[in-house]
Protein backbone atom coordinates (compact mmCIF):
# COMPACT_ATOMS: atom_id res chain seq x y z
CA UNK A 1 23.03 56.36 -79.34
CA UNK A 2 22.91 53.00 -77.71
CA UNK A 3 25.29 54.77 -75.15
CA UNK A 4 23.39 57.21 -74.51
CA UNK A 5 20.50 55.54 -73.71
CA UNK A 6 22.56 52.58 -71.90
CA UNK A 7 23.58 56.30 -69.75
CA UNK A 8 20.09 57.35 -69.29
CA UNK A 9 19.17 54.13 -68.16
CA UNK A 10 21.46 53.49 -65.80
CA UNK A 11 19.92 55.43 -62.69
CA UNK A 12 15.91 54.09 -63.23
CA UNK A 13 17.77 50.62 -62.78
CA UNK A 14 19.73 51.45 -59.55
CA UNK A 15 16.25 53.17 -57.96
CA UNK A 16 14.62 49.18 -58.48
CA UNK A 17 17.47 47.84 -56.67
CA UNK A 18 17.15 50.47 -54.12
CA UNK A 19 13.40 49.24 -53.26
CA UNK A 20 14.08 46.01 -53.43
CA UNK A 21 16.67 46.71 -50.73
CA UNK A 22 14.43 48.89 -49.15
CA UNK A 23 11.77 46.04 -48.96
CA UNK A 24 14.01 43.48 -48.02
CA UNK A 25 15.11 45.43 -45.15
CA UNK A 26 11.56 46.18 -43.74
CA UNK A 27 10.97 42.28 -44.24
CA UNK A 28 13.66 41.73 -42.12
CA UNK A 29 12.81 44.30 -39.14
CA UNK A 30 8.99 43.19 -39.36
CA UNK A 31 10.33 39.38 -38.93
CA UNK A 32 12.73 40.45 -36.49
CA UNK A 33 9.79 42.61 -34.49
CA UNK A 34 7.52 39.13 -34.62
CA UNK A 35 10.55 37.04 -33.12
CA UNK A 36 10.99 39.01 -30.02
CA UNK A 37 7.31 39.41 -29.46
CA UNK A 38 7.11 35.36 -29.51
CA UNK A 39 10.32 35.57 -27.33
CA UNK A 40 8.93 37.95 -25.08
CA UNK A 41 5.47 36.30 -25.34
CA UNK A 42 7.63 32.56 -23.68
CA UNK A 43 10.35 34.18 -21.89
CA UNK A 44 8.42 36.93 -19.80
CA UNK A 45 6.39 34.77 -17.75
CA UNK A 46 9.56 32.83 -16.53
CA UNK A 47 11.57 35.70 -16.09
CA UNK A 48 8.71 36.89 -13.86
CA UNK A 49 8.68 33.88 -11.90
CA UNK A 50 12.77 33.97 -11.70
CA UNK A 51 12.64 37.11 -10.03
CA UNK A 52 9.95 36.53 -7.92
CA UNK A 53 10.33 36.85 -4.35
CA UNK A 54 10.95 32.98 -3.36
CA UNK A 55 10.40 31.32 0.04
CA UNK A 56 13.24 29.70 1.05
CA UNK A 57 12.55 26.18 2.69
CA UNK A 58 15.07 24.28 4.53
CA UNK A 59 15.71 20.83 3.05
CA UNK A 60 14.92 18.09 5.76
CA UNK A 61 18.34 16.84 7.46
CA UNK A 62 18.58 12.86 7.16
CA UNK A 63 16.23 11.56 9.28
CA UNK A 64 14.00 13.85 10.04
CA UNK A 65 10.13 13.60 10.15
CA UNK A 66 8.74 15.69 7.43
CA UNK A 67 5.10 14.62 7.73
CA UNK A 68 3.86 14.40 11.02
CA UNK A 69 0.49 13.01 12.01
CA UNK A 70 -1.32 14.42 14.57
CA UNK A 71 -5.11 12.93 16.53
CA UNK A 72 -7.19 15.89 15.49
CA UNK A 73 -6.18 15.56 11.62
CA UNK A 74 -8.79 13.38 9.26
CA UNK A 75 -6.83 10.10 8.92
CA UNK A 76 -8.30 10.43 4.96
CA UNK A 77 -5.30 13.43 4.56
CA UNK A 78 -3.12 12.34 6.89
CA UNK A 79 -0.54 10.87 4.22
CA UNK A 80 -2.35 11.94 1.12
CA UNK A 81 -2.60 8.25 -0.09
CA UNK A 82 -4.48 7.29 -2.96
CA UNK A 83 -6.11 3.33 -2.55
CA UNK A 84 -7.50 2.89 -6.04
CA UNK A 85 -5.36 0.37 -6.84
CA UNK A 86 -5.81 -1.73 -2.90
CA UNK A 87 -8.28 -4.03 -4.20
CA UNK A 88 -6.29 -4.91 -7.52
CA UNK A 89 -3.50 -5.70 -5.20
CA UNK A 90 -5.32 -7.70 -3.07
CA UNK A 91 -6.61 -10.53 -5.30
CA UNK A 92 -3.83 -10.71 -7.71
CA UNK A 93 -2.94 -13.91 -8.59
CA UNK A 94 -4.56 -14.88 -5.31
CA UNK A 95 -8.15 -16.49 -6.15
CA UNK A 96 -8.57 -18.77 -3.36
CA UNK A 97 -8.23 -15.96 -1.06
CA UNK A 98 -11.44 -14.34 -2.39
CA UNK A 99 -12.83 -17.80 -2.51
CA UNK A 100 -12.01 -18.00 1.21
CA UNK A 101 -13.47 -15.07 2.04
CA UNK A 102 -16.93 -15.98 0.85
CA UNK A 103 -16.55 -19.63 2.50
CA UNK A 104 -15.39 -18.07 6.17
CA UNK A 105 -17.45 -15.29 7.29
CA UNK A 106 -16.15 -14.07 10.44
CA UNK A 107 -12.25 -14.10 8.88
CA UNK A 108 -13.63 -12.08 6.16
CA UNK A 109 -12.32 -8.49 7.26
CA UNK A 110 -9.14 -10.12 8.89
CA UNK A 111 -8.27 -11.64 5.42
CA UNK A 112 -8.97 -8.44 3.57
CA UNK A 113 -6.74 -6.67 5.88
CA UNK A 114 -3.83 -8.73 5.91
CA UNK A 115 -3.95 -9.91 2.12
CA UNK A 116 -4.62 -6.23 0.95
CA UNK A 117 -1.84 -4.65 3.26
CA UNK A 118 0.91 -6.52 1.97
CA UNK A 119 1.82 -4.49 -1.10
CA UNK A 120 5.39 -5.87 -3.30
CA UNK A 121 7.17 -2.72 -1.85
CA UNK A 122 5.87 -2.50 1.55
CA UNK A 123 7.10 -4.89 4.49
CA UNK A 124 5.36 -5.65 7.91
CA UNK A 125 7.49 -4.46 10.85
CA UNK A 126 4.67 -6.14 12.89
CA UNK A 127 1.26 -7.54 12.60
CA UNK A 128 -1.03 -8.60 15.40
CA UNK A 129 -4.52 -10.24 14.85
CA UNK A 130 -6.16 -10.73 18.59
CA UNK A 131 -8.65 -12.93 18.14
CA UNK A 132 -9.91 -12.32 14.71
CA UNK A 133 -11.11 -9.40 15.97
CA UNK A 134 -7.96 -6.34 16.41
CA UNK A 135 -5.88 -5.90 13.94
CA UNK A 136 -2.81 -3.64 14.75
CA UNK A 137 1.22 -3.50 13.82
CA UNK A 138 3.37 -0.97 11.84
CA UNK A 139 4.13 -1.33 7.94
CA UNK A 140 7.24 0.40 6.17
CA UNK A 141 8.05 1.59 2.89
CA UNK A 142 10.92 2.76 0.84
CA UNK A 143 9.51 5.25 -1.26
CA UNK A 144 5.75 8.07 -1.39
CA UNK A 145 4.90 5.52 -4.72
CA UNK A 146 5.03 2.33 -2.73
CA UNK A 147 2.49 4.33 -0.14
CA UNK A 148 0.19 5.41 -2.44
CA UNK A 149 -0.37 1.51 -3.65
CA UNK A 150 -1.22 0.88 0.20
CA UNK A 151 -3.89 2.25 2.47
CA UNK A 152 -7.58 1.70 3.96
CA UNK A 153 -8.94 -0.92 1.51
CA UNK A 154 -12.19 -1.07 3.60
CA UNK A 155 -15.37 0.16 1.85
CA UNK A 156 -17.89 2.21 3.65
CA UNK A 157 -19.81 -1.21 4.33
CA UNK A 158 -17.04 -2.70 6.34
CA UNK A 159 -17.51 -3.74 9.97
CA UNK A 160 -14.11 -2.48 11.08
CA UNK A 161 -13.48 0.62 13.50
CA UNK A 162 -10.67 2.44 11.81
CA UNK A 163 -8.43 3.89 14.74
CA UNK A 164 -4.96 5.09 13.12
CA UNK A 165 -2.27 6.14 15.30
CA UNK A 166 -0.17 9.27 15.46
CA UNK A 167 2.84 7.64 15.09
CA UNK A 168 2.37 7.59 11.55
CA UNK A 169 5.20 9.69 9.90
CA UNK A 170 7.28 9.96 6.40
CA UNK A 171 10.58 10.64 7.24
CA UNK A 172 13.53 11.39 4.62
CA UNK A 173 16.74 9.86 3.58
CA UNK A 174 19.56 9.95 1.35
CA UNK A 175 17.85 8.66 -1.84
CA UNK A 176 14.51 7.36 -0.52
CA UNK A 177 11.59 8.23 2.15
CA UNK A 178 10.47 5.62 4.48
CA UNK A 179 6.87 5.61 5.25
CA UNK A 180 5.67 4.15 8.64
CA UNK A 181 1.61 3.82 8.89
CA UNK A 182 0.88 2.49 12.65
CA UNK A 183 -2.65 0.74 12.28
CA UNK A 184 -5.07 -0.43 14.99
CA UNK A 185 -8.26 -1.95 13.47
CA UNK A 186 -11.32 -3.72 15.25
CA UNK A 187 -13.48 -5.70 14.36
CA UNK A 188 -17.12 -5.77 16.56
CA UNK A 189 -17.38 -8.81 18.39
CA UNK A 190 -20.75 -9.86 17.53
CA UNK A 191 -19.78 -10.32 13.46
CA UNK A 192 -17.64 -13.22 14.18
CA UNK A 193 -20.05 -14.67 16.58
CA UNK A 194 -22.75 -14.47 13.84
CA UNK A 195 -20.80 -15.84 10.67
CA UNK A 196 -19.38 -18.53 12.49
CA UNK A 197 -21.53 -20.44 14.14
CA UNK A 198 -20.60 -22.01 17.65
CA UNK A 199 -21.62 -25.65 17.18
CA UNK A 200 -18.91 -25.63 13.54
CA UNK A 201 -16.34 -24.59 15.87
CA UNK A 202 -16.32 -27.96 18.04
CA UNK A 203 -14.85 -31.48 17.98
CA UNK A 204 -14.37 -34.28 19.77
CA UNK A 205 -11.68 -34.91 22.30
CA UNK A 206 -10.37 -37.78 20.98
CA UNK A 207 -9.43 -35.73 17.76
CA UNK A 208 -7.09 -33.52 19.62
CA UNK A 209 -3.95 -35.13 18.66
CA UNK A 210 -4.92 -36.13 15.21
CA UNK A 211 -5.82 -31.98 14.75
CA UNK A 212 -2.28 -31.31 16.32
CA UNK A 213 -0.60 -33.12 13.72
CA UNK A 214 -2.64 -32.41 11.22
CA UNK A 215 -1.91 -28.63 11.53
CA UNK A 216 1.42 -29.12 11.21
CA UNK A 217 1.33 -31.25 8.17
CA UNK A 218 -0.87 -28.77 6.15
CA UNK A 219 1.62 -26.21 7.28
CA UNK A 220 4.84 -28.68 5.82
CA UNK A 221 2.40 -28.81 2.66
CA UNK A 222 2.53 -25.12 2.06
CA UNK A 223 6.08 -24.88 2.66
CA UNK A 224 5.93 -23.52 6.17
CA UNK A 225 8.59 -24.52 8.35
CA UNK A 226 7.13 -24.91 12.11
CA UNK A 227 10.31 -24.09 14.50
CA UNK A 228 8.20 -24.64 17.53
CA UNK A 229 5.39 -25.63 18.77
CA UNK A 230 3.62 -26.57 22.31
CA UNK A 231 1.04 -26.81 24.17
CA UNK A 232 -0.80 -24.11 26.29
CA UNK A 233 -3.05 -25.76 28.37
CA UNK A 234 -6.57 -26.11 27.95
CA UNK A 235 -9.63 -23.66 29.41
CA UNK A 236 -12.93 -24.42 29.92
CA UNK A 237 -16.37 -22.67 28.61
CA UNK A 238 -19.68 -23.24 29.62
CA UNK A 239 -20.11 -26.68 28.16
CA UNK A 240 -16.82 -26.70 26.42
CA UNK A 241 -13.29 -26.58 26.69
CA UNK A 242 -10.50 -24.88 24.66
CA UNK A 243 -7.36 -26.27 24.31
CA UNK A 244 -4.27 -24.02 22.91
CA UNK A 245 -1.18 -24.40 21.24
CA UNK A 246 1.46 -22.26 20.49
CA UNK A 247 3.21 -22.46 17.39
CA UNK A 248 6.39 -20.45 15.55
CA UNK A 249 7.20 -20.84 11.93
CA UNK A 250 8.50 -19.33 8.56
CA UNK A 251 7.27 -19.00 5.32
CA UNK A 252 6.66 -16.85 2.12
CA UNK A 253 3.25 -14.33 2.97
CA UNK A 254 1.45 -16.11 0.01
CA UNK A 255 2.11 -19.79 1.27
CA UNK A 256 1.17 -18.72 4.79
CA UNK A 257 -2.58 -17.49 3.17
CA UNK A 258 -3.03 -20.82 1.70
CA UNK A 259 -2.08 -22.39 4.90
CA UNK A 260 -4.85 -20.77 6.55
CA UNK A 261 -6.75 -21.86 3.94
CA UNK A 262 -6.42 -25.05 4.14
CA UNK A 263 -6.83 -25.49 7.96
CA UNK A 264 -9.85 -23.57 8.09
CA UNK A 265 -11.10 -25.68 5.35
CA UNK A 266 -9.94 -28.98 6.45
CA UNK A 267 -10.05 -28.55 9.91
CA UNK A 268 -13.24 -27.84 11.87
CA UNK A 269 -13.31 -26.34 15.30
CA UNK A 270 -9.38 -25.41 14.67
CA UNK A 271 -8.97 -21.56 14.63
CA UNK A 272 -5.76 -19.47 15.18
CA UNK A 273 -6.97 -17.10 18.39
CA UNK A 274 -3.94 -15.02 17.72
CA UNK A 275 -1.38 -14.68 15.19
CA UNK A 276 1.43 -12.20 14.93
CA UNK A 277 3.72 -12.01 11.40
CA UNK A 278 6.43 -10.33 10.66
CA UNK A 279 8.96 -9.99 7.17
CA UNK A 280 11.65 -9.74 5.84
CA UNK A 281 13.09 -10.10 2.69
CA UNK A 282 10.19 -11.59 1.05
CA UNK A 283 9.86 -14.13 4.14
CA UNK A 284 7.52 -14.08 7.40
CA UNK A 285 7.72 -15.48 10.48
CA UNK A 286 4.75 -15.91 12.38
CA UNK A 287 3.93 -16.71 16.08
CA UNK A 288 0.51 -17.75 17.22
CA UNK A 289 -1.93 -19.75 19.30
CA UNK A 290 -4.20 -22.27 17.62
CA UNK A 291 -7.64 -23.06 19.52
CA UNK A 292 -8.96 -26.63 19.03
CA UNK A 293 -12.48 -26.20 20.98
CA UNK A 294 -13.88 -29.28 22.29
CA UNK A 295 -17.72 -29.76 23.31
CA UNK A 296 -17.67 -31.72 26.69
């Protein structure tokens, strides 16, 4: 009887195992349905874009200008340079420069410019200030980052008459871009005739020689190394006469700004008229003529 019933029983038992199969299976399709809809929902967007029609563009050969200023375009786009972080760079662990700048007037802008363009990557190819008033020369850097820590630190409050070149270009290399920005600022004439006045600017003659020397010793104090220097004659002024000196040296950028420093500082009626740097590998040289103005 047991048997019998063990008989009977047998098929109700293989039907459950049937829908459990049955279940499992349709558990497995539905998971496998939601898979390839999340598959399709990642994958069909970049498939589209694969097989997209692409345009091809030509990499740049070594060398070759891939930006390109021109005079008609807005010198604000012209290298798509960002300069929020100019005026961090330009007072970094330089105080007395700002201090400088609120003791000297007329070299305000001049010291802005040449303290704000001289970023850790960048490097002057040539600098040129003409009387504390024009500000031009070339800058160069290795790579788009370096350039977008550099550019037109002057607020809409400056004095300066921004006149950018179209030399400006990026051109590409092997592993890095090299970014040349041609500048030519200037500075109105009348600003450093109205922060500095005239009668500061004079001294007596007999203080001619003690200025000479005294230039160069401030300049041995800030590590500068003067490889020439001589005299340029003297020209007279109304009711008093210039006398200029030329003078060459070499020096760390940071030693030559507390140079200036000091001499404008120490040294009254003593003014570079013109100063040209250059660097290179950390170092400048700069060239210049120093103006010792004497009333007569």
């Amino acid at each position: 009887m047991l048997q019998a019933n063990l008989l009977h029983s047998k098929p109700r038992i293989q039907g459950v195992g049937e829908l459990k199969q049955l279940v499992f299976l349709f558990g497995k399709i539905v998971g496998g349905v939601a898979v390839a809809a999340l598959l399709l929902f990642v994958l069909v967007p970049r498939v589209s874009e694969w097989f997209a029609p692409q345009e091809y563009e030509e990499p740049p050969a070594i060398g070759e200008t891939v930006v390109q200023e021109t005079e008609d375009a807005p010198w604000e786009d012209r290298l798509s340079v960002v300069h929020e972080e100019a005026y961090h760079l330009a007072y970094k662990d330089m105080p007395l420069v700002q201090q400088f700048q609120y003791e000297h007037g007329y070299t305000k802008a001049v010291f802005d410019f040449i303290v704000r363009h001289a970023p850790p990557g960048g490097q002057f190819t040539s600098l040129t200030v003409d009387d504390f008033s024009t500000v031009s020369g070339t800058v160069t850097f290795a790579s788009r980052d370096e350039v977008r820590s550099f550019f037109l630190p002057f607020e809409e409050s400056s004095a300066w008459t921004i006149r950018p070149r179209p030399e400006t270009s990026i051109r590409s290399y092997d592993d890095f871009y090299e970014v040349t920005y041609v500048f030519d600022y200037v500075l109105p004439a009348q600003r450093f005739l109205e922060d500095d006045p005239v009668e500061e600017r004079f001294v007596s003659s007999d203080h001619i020689q003690r200025i000479r020397r005294k230039v160069i010793r401030l300049a041995d104090n800030n590590d500068l190394r003067i490889t020439n220097e001589r005299s340029l004659g003297s020209t007279r002024r109304g009711g008093y006469r210039e006398y200029e000196r030329h003078i060459d040296g070499e020096g760390r950028f940071s030693d030559f700004v507390y140079f200036l420093h000091a001499l404008y500082t120490q040294s009254p009626g003593v003014r570079f008229r013109t100063v040209e740097l250059s660097t290179r590998s950390g170092e400048i040289s700069f060239s210049g003529v120093v103006c010792i103005t004497v009333l007569e």
